[in-house]
Protein backbone atom coordinates (compact mmCIF):
# COMPACT_ATOMS: atom_id res chain seq x y z
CA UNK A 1 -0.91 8.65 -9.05
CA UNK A 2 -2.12 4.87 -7.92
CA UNK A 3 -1.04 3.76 -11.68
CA UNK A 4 2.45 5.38 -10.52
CA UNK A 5 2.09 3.71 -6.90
CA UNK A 6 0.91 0.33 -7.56
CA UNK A 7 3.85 0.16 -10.50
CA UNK A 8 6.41 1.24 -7.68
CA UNK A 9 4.58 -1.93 -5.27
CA UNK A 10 5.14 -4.14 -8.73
CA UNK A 11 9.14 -3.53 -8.88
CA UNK A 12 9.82 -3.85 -5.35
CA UNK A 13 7.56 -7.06 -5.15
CA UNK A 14 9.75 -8.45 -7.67
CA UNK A 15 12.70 -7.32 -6.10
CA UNK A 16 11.50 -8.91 -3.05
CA UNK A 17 10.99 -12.32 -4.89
CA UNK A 18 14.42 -12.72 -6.24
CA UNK A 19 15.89 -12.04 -2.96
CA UNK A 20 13.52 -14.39 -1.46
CA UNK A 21 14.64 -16.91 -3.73
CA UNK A 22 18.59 -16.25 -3.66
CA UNK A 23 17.54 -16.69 0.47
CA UNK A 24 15.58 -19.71 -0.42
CA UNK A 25 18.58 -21.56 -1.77
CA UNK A 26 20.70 -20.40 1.41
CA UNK A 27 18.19 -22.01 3.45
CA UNK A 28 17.27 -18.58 5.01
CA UNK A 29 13.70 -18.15 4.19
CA UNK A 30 10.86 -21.14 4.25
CA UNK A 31 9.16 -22.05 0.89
CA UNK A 32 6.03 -20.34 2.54
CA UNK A 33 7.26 -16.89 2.47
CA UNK A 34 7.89 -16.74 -0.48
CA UNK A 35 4.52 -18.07 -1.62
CA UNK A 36 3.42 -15.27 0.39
CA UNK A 37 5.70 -12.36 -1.54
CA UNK A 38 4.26 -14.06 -5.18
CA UNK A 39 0.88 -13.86 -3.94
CA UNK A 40 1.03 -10.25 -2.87
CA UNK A 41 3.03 -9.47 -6.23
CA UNK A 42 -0.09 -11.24 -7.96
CA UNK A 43 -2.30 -8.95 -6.05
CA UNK A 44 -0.23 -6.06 -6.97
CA UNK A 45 -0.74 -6.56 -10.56
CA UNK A 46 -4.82 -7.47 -10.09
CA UNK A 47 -4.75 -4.15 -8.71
CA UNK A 48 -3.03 -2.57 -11.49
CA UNK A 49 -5.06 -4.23 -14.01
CA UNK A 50 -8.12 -3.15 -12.30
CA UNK A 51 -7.05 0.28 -11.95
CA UNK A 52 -6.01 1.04 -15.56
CA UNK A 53 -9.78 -0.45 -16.69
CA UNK A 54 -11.26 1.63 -14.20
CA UNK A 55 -9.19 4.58 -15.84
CA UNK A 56 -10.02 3.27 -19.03
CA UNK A 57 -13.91 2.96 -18.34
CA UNK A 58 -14.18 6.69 -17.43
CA UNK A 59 -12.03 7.70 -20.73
CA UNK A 60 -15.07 6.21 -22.24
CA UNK A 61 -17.78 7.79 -20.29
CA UNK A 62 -16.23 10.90 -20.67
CA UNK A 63 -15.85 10.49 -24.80
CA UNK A 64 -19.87 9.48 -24.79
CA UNK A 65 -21.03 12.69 -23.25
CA UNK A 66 -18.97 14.63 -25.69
């Protein structure tokens, strides 16, 4: 279910930054924001990344008990 979740966080965080930069060129948004959108889309995928190892690492504990 977080695999699921964080993927869902992943597409709407890159939704987020091509608005934000569409906005950008309007003039609506400041250069900061969206520094702030890529750097929780970066987190995002940390998170991800972490999560599948985590899911991977057990896979493995479980097959060395077997």
């Amino acid at each position: 279910e977080l695999i699921a979740e964080t993927g869902g966080q992943i597409e709407l965080a890159q939704e987020l930054i091509r608005n934000y930069k569409t906005q950008l060129n309007n003039g609506l948004v400041k250069i900061t924001d969206l520094v702030l959108v890529i750097n929780n889309y970066i987190n995002f995928k940390t998170s991800l990344n972490q999560t599948l190892m985590n899911r991977l690492q057990i896979i493995n504990q479980l097959n060395y008990y077997k």
